[in-house]
N, C-alpha and C. Protein backbone atom coordinates (compact mmCIF):
# COMPACT_ATOMS: atom_id res chain seq x y z
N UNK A 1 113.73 111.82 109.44
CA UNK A 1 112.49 112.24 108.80
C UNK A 1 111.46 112.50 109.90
N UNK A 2 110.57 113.98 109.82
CA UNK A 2 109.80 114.12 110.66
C UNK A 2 108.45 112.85 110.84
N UNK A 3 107.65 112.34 111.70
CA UNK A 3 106.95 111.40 111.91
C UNK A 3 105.54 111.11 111.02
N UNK A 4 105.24 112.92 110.68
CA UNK A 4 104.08 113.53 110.35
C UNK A 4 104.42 113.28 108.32
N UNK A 5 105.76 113.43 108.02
CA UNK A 5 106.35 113.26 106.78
C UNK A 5 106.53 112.02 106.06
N UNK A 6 106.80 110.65 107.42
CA UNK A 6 106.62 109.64 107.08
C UNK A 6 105.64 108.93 107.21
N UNK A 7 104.60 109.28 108.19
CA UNK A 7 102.98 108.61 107.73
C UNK A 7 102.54 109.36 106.51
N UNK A 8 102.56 110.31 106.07
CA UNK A 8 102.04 110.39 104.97
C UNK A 8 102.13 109.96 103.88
N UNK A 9 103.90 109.59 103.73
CA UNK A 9 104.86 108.77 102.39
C UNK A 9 104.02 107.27 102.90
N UNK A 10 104.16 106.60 103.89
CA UNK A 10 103.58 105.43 103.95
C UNK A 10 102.01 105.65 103.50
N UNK A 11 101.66 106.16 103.69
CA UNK A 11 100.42 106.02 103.65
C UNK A 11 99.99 106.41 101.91
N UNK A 12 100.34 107.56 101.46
CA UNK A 12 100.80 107.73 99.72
C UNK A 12 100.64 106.20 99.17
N UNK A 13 102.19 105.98 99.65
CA UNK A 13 102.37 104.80 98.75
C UNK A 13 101.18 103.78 99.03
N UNK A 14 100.25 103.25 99.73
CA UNK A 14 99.49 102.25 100.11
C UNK A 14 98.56 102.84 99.41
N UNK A 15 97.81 104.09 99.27
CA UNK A 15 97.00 104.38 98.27
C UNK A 15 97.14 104.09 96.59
N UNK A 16 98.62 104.72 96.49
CA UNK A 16 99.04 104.62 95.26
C UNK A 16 98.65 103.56 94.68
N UNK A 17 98.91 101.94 95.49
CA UNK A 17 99.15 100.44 95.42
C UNK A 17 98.13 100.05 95.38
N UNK A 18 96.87 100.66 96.11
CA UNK A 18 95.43 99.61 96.94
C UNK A 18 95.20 99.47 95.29
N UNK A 19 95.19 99.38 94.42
CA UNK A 19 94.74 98.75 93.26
C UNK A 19 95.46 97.29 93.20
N UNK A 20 96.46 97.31 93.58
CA UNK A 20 97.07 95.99 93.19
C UNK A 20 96.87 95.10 94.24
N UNK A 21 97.06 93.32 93.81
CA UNK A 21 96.50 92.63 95.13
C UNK A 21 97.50 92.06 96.06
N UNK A 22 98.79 92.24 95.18
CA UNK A 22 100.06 92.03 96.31
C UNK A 22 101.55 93.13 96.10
N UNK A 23 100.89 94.66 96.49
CA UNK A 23 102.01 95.22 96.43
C UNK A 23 103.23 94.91 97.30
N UNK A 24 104.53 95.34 96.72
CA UNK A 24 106.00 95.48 97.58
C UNK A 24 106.03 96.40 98.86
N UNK A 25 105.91 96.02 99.37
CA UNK A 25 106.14 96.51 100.85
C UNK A 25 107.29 97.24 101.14
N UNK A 26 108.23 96.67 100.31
CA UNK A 26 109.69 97.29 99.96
C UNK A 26 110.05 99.06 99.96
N UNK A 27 109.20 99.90 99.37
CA UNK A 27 109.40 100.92 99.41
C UNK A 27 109.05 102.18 100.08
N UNK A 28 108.50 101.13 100.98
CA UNK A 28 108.33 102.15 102.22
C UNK A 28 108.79 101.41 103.48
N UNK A 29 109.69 100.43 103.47
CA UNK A 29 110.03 99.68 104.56
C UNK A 29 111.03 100.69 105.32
N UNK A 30 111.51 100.46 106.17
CA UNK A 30 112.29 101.61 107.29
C UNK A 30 113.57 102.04 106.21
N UNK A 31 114.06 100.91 106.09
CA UNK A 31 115.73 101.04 105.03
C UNK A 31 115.64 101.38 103.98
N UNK A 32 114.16 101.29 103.09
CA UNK A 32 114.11 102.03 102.14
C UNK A 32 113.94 103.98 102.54
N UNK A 33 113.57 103.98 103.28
CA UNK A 33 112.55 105.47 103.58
C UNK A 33 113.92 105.97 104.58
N UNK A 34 114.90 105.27 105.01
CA UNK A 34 116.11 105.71 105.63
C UNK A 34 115.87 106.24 107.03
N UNK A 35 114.95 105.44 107.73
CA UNK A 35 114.75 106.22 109.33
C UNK A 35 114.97 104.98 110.21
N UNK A 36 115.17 105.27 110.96
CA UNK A 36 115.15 104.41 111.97
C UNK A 36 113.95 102.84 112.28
N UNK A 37 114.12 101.67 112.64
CA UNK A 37 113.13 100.83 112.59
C UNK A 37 111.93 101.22 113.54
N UNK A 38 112.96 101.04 114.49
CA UNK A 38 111.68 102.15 115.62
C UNK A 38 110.89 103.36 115.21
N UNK A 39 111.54 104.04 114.71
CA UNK A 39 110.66 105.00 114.17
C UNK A 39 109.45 105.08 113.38
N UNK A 40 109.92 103.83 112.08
CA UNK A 40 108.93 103.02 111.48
C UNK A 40 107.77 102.38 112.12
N UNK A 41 108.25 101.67 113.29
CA UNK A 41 106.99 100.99 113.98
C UNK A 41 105.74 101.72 114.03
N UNK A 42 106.52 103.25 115.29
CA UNK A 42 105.78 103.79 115.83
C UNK A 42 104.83 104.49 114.79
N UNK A 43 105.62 104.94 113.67
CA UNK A 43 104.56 105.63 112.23
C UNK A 43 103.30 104.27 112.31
N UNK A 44 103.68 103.05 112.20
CA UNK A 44 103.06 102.23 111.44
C UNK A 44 102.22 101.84 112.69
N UNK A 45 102.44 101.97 113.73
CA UNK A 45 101.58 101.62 115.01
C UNK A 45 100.39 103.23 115.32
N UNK A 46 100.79 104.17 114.75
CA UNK A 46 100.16 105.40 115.10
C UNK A 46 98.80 104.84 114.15
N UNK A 47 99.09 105.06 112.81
CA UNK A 47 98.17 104.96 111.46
C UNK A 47 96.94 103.17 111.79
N UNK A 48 98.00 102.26 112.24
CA UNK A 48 97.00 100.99 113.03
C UNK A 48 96.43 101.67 113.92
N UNK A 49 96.05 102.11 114.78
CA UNK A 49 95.86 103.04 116.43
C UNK A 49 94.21 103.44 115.94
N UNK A 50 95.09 104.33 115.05
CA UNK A 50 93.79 105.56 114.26
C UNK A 50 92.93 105.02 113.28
N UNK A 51 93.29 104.29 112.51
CA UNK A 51 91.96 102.96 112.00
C UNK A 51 92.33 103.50 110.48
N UNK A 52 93.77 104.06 110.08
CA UNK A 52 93.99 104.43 108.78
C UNK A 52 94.36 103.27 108.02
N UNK A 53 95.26 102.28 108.45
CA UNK A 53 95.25 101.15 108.11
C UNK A 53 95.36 100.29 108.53
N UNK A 54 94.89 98.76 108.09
CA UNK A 54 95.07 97.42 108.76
C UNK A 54 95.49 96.60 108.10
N UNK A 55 95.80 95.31 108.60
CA UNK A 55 96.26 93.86 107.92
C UNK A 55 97.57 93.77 108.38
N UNK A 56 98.06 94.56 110.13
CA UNK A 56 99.05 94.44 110.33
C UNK A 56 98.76 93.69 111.89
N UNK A 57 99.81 93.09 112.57
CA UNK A 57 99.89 92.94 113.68
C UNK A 57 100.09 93.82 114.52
N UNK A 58 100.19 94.47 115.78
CA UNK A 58 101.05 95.74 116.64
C UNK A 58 101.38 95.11 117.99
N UNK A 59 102.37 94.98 118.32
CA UNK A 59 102.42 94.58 119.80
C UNK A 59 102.94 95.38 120.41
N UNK A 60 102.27 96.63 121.89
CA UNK A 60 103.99 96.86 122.52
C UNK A 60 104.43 96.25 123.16
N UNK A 61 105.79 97.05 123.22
CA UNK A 61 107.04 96.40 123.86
C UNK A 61 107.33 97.05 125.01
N UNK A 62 108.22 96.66 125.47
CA UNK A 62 108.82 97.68 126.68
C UNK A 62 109.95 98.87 125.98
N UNK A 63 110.54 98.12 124.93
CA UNK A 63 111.47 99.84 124.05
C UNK A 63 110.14 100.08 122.99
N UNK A 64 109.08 99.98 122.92
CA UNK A 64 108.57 100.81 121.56
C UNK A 64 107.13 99.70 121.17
N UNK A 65 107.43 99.06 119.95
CA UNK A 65 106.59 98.66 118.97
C UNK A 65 106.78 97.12 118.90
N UNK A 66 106.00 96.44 117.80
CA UNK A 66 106.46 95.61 117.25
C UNK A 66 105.49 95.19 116.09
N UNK A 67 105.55 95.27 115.09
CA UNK A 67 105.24 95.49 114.01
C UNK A 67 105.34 94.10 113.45
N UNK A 68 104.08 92.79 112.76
CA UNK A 68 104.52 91.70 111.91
C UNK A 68 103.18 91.87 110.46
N UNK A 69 103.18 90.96 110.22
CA UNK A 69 102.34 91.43 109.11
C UNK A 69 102.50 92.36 108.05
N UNK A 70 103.34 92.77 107.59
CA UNK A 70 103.63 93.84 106.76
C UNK A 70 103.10 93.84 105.52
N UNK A 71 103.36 92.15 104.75
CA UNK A 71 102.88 92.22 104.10
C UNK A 71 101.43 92.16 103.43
N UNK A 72 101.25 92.33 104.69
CA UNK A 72 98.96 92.31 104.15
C UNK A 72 99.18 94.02 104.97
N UNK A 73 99.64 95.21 105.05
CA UNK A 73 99.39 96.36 105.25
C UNK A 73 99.00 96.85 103.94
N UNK A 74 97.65 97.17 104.69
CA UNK A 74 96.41 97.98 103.77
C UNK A 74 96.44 99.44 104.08
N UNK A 75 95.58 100.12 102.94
CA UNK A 75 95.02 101.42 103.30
C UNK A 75 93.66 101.55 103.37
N UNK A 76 92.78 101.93 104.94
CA UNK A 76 91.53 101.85 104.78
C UNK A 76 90.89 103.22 104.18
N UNK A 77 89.52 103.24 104.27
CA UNK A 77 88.74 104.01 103.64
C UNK A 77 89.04 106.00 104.81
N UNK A 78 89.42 105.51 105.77
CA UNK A 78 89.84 106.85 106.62
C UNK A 78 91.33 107.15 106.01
N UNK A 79 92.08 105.83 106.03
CA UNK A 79 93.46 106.02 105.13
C UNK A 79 93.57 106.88 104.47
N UNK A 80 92.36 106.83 103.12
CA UNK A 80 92.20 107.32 101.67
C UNK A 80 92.04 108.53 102.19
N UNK A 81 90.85 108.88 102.92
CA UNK A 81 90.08 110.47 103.32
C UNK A 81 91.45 111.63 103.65
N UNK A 82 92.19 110.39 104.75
CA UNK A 82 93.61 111.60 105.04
C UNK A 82 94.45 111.77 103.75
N UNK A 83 94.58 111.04 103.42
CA UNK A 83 95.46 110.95 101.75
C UNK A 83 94.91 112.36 101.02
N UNK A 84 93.74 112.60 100.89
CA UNK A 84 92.99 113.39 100.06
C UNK A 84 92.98 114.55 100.55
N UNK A 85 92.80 114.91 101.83
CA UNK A 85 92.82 116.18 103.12
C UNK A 85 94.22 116.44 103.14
N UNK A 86 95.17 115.46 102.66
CA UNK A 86 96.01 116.14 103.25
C UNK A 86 97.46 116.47 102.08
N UNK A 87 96.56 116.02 100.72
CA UNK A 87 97.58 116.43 99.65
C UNK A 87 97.68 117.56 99.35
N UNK A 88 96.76 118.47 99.17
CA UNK A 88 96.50 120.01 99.22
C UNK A 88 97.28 120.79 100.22
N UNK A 89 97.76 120.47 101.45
CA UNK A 89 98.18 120.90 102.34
C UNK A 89 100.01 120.21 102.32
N UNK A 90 100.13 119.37 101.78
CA UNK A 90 101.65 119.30 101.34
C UNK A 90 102.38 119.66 100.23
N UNK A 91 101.04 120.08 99.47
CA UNK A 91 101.83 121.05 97.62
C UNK A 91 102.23 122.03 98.64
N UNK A 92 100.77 122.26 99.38
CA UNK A 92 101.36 124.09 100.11
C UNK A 92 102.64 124.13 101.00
N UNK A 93 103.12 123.14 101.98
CA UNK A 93 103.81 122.71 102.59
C UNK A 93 105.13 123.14 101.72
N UNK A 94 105.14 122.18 100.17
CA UNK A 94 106.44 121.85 99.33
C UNK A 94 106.77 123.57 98.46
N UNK A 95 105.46 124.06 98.67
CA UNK A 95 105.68 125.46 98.02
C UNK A 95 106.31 126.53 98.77
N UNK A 96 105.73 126.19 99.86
CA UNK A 96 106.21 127.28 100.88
C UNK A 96 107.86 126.73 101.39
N UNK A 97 108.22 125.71 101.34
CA UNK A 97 109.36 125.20 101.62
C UNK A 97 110.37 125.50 100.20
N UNK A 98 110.05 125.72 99.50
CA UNK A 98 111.00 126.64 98.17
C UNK A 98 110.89 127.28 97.74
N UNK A 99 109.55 128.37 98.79
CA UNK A 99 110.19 130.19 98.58
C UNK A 99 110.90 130.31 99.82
N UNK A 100 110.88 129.11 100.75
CA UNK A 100 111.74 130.05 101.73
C UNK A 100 112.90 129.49 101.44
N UNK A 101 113.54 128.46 100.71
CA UNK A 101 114.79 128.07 100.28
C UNK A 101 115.21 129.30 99.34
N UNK A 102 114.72 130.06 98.76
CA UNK A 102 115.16 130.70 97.84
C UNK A 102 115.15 132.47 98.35
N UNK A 103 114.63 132.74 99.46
CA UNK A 103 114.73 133.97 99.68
C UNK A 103 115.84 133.72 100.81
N UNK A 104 116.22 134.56 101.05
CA UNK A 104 117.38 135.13 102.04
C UNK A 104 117.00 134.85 103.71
């Protein structure tokens, strides 16, 4: 999964959730979302970085990340703003990705 595809699904789902006071972490965990752990980190260390969300730990490492806290990962108020900026631009994304599946 591209990097840009899976901060956004993480980040979706944490919007979707911020109503509730102890969502599952489960469905956007690496093995659910099928990518690599590392890969996960680095999504989840980019979005901590940029101040999209918190309530996580980040440590680096010498291979990558390290990611604890998962389950207090929030979506902040910049979180939400990209969520909103950037749903309009993935209908267009999902539209344009099945006229070009369908033309030649």
């Amino acid at each position: 999964m591209k990097i840009d595809k899976l901060i956004y699904t993480i980040l979706r789902y944490l919007y979707e959730t911020s109503d509730l006071s102890s969502p599952s972490m489960d469905p956007i965990s690496a093995e659910a979302l099928h990518v690599p752990i590392e890969q996960w980190n680095t999504a989840v260390a980019m979005l901590y970085k940029d101040g999209l969300v918190d309530g996580v730990n980040v440590a680096r490492t010498k291979t990558g990340f390290m990611i604890s806290g998962v389950e207090d990962l929030r979506i902040t108020l910049r979180g939400i703003d990209y969520v909103h900026e950037n749903s309009g631009f993935r209908k267009f994304m999902e539209a344009i990705t099945g006229v070009s599946q369908i033309l030649p």
